[in-house]
Protein backbone atom coordinates (compact mmCIF):
# COMPACT_ATOMS: atom_id res chain seq x y z
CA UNK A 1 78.41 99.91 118.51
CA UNK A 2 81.65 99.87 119.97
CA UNK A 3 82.95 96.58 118.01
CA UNK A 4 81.98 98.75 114.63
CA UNK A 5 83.44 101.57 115.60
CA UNK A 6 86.78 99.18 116.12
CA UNK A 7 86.14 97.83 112.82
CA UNK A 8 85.92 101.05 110.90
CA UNK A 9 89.23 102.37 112.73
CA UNK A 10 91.13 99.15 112.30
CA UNK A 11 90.09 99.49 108.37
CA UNK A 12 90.91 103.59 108.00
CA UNK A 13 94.37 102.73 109.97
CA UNK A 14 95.03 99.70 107.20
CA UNK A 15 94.20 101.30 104.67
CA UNK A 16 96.00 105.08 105.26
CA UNK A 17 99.06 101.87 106.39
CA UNK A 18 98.91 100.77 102.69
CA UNK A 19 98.42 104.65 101.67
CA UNK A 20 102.06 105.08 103.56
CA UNK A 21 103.85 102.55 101.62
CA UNK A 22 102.42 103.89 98.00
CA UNK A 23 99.79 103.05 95.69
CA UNK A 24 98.76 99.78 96.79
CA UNK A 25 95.46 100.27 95.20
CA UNK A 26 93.84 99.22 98.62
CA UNK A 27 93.14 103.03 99.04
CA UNK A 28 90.57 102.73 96.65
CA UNK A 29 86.79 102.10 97.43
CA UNK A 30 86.52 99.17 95.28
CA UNK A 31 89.23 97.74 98.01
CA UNK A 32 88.57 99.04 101.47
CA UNK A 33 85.01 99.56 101.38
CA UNK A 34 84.55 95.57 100.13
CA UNK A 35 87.04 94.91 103.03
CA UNK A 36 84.50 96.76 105.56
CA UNK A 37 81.48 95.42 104.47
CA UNK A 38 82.57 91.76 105.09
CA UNK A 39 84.03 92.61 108.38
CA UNK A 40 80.30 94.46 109.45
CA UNK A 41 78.75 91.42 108.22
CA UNK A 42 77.01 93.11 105.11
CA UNK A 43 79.37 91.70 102.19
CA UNK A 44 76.71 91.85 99.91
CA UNK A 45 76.03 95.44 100.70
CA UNK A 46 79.96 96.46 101.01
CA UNK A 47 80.40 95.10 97.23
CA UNK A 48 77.65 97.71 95.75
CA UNK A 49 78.83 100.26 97.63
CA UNK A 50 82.35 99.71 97.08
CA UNK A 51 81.51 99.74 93.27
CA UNK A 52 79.18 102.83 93.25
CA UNK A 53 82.00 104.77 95.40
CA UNK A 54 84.40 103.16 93.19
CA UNK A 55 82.64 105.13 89.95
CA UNK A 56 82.04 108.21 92.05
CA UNK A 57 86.22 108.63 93.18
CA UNK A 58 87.08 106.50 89.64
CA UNK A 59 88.54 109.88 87.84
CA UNK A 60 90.21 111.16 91.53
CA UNK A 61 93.81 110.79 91.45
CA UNK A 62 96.62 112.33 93.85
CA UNK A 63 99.53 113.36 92.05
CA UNK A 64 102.37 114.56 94.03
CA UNK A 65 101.65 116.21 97.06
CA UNK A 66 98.28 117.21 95.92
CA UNK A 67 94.88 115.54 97.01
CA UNK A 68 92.23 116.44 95.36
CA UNK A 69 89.61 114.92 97.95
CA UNK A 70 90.27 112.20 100.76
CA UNK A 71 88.49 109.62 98.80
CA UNK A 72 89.32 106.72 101.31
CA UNK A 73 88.20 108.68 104.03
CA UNK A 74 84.90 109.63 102.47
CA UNK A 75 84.20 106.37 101.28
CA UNK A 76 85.19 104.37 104.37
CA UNK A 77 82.65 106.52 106.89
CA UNK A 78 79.76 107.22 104.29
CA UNK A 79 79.99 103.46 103.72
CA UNK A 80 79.99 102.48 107.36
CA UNK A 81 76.81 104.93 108.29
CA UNK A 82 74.83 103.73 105.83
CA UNK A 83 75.68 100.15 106.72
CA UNK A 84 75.40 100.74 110.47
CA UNK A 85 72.42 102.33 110.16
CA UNK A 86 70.70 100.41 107.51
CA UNK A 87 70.13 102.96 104.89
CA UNK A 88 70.62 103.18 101.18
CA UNK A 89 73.43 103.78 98.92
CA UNK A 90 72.35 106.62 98.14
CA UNK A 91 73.08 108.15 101.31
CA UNK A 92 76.10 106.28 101.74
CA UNK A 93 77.49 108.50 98.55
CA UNK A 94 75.82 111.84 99.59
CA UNK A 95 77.78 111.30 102.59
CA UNK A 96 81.09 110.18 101.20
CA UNK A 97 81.48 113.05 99.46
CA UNK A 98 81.45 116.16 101.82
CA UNK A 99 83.33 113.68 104.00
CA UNK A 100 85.98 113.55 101.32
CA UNK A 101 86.46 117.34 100.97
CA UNK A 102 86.82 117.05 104.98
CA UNK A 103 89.67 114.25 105.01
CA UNK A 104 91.56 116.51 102.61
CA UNK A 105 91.86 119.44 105.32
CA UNK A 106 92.74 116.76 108.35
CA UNK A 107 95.02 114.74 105.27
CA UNK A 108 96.88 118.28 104.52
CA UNK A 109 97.23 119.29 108.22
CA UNK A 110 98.62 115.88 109.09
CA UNK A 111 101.52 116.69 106.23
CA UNK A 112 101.99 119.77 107.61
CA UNK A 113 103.49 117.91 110.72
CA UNK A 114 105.47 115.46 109.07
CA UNK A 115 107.00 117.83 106.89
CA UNK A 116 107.85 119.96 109.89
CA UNK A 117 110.30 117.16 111.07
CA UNK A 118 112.34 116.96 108.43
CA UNK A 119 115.25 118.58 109.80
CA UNK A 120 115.40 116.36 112.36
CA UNK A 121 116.24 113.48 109.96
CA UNK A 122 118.44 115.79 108.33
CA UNK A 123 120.14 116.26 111.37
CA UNK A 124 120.21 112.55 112.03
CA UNK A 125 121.31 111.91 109.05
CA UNK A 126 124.05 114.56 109.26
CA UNK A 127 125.65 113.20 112.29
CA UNK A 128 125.21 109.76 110.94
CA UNK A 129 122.85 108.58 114.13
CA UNK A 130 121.02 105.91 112.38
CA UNK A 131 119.21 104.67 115.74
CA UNK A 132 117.83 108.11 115.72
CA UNK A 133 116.69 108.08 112.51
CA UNK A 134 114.96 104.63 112.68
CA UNK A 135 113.17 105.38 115.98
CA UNK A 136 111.76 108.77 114.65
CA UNK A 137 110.62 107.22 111.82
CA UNK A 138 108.47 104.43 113.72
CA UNK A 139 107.31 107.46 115.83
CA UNK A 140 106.21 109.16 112.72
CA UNK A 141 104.28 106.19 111.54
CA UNK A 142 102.99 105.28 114.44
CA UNK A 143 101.37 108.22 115.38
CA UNK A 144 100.15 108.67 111.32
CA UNK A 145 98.40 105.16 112.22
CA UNK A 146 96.91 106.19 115.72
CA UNK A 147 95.75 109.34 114.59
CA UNK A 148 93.45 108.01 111.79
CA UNK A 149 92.77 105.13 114.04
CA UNK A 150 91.17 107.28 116.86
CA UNK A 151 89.28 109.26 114.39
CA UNK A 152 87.40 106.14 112.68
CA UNK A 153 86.64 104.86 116.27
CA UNK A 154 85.52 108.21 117.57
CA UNK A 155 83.73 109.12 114.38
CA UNK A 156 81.28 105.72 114.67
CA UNK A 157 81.38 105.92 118.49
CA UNK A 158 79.89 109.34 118.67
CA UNK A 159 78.80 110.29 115.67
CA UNK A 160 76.47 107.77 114.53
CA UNK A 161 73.61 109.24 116.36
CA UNK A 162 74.23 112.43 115.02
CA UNK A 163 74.03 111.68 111.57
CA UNK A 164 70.98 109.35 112.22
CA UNK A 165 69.33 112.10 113.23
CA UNK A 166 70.91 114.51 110.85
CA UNK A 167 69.07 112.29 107.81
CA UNK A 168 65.85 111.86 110.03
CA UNK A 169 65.77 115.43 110.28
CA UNK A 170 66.05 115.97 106.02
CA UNK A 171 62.65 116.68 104.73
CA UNK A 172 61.54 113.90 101.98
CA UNK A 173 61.87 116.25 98.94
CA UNK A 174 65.72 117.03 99.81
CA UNK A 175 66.07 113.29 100.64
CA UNK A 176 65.03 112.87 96.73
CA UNK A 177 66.91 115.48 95.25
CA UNK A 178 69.87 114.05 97.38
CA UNK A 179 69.02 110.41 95.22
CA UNK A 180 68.57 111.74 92.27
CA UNK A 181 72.21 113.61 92.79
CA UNK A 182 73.83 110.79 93.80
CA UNK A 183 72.68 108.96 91.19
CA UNK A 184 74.90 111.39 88.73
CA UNK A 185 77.77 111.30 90.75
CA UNK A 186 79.14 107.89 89.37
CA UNK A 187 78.67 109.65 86.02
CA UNK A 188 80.89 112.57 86.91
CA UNK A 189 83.42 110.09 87.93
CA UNK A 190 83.61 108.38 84.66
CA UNK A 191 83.29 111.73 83.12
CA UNK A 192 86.41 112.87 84.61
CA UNK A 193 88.47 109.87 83.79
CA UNK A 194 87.39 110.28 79.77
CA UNK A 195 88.94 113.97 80.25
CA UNK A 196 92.20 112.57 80.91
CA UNK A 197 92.23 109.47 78.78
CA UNK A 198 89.85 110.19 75.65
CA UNK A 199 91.22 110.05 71.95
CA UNK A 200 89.00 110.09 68.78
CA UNK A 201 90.99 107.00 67.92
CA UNK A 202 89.64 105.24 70.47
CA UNK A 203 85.87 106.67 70.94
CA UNK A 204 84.27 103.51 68.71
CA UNK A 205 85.57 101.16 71.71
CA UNK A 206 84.16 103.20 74.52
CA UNK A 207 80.57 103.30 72.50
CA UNK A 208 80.89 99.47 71.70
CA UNK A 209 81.36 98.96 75.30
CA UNK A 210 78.51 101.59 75.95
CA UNK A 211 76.62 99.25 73.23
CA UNK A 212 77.38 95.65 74.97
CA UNK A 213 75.99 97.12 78.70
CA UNK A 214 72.97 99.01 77.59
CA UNK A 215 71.71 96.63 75.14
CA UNK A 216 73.14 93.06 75.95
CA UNK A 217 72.73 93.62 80.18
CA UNK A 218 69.89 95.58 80.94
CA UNK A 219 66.30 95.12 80.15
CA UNK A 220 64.31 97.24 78.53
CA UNK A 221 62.02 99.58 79.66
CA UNK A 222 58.06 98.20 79.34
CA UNK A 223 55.84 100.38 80.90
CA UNK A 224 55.54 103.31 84.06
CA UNK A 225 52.75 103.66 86.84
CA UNK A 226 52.70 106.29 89.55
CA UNK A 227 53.38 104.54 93.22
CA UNK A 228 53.20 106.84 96.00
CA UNK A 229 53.89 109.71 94.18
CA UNK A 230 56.95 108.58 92.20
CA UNK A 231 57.18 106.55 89.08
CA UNK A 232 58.02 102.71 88.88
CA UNK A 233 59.12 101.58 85.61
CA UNK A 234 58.67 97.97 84.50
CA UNK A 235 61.27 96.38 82.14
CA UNK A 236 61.92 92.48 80.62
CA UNK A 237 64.64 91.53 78.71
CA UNK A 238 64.11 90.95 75.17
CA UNK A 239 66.73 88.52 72.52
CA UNK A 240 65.80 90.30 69.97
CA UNK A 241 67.60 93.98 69.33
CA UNK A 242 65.71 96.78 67.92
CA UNK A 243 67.01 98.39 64.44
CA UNK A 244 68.28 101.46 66.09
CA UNK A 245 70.31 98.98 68.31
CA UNK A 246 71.56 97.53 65.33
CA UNK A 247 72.03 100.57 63.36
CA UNK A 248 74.05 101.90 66.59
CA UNK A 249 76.69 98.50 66.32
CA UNK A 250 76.84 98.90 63.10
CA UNK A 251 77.95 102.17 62.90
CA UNK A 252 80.44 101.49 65.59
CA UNK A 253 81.87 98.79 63.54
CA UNK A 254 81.91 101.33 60.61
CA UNK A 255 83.73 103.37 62.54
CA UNK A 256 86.36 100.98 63.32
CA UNK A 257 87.04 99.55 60.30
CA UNK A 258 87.84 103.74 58.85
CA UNK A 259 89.81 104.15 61.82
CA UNK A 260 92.06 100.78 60.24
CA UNK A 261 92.47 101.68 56.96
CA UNK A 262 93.03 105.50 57.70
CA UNK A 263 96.04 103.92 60.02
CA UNK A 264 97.07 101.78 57.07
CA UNK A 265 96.87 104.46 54.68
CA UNK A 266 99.35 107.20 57.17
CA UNK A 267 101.62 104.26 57.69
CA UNK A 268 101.93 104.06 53.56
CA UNK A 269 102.68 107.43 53.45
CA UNK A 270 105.20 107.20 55.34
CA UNK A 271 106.70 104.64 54.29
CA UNK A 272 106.81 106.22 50.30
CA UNK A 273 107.98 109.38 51.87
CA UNK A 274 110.90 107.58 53.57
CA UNK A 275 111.70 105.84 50.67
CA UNK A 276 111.70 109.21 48.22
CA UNK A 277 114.42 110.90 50.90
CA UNK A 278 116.43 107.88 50.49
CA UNK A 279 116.24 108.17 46.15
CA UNK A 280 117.00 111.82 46.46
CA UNK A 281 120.40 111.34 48.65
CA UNK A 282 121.73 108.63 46.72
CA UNK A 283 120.97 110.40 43.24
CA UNK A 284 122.64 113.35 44.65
């Protein structure tokens, strides 16, 4: 226990380090959370979970000095639990995300104190001491690093009981609910990013590439039988598309193509209307 608590804090310290510096991208879960799975000795396990936490966080984005949740954070320790203690993704994301909301509060207080110093390198600055400057500076860091450090180590250390016995304790109904909620998450966090980036010019892509994973990837659903009390579904992959699959593609490609020529046809208008100004100035 105590090398994976090390591991975890050496991991939050890199990656809040890279955080420091700017967006280095490792701050993401696709990033750190592959990074601690291969240093736990799950890799296999760290990948998924870095992808699934990925698609939960995908439409969370600080800008400025606001954070909407501590995404790193969350991801990081509900990725470690569930790897430490051998349980599914699906608590790995229940866990990452009221963890998240949590790192925000420690994230904001943590500003608070850096902000508050300020006027010392004002002051340094000022009086041109540039020793001064430079050595409260690594102080700052240094104690940014420790700080997050000491709470991954600490977190694992003690903590790991505690929320073993925390999901022990959940009764088996709330443990499915909890599933079936995590499953949605990832499709909140795509949901979010299509608020910010969506355009009726470019919905036919985003249902082509709907089209290529749902009927190209996956197999089909063949039949459903009731195993302890929850349903299994069967499935086999099939070469052969269905005509509402086809019908689906092919209206996508319809839509494309009157996307092109509706393009073409505002660029000619344009263009005559252009040309007309020029007529009328020169006959005047």
């Amino acid at each position: 226990m105590l090398m994976n608590a090390l591991i975890v804090g050496l991991v939050v310290m890199l990656a809040k380090f890279f955080d420091w510096w700017g967006g280095t991208a490792f701050q993401r879960p696709i990033a750190c959370v592959s990074l601690l799975g291969i240093l736990l000795g799950h890799p296999v396990e760290g990948i998924i979970m870095a992808a699934q936490l990925e698609l939960v966080f995908l439409g969370n984005v600080s800008l400025g000095g606001v954070m909407p949740s501590d995404f790193t954070l969350g991801s990081i320790f509900g990725a470690a639990f569930a790897m430490i203690l051998g349980t599914s993704i699906e608590e790995a994301i229940v866990l990452a995300v009221p963890i998240s909301m949590l790192g925000t509060l420690l994230y904001s207080s943590m500003k608070i104190v850096v902000t508050s110093i300020v006027p010392k390198f004002e002051s340094y600055i000022k009086h041109k001491n540039i020793k001064g400057f430079k050595r409260l500076w690594l102080i700052q860091i240094i104690c940014f690093e420790t700080a997050y450090f000491l709470l991954g180590f600490f977190a694992i250390l003690a903590g790991t009981d505690a929320v073993k016995a925390l999901i022990s304790a959940i009764p088996s109904w709330v443990q499915a609910s909890m599933t079936v909620a995590a499953g949605m998450l990832p499709a909140v966090g795509m949901a979010l990013l299509l608020k910010s980036l969506w355009e009726t010019s470019s919905a036919a892509y985003y249902f082509a590439g709907f089209a290529l994973g749902a009927f190209f990837f996956y197999n089909n659903t063949t039949g459903a039988k009731l195993v302890d009390g929850a349903i299994q579904l069967t499935g086999a992959s099939t070469k052969m598309l269905s005509l509402v699959q086809i019908s689906f593609i092919g209206a996508i490609v319809a839509a494309l193509v009157i996307y092109s020529e509706l393009r073409k046809t505002k660029k000619e208008t344009v263009t005559v209307s252009n040309g007309d100004e020029s007529e009328d100035f020169f006959n005047e």
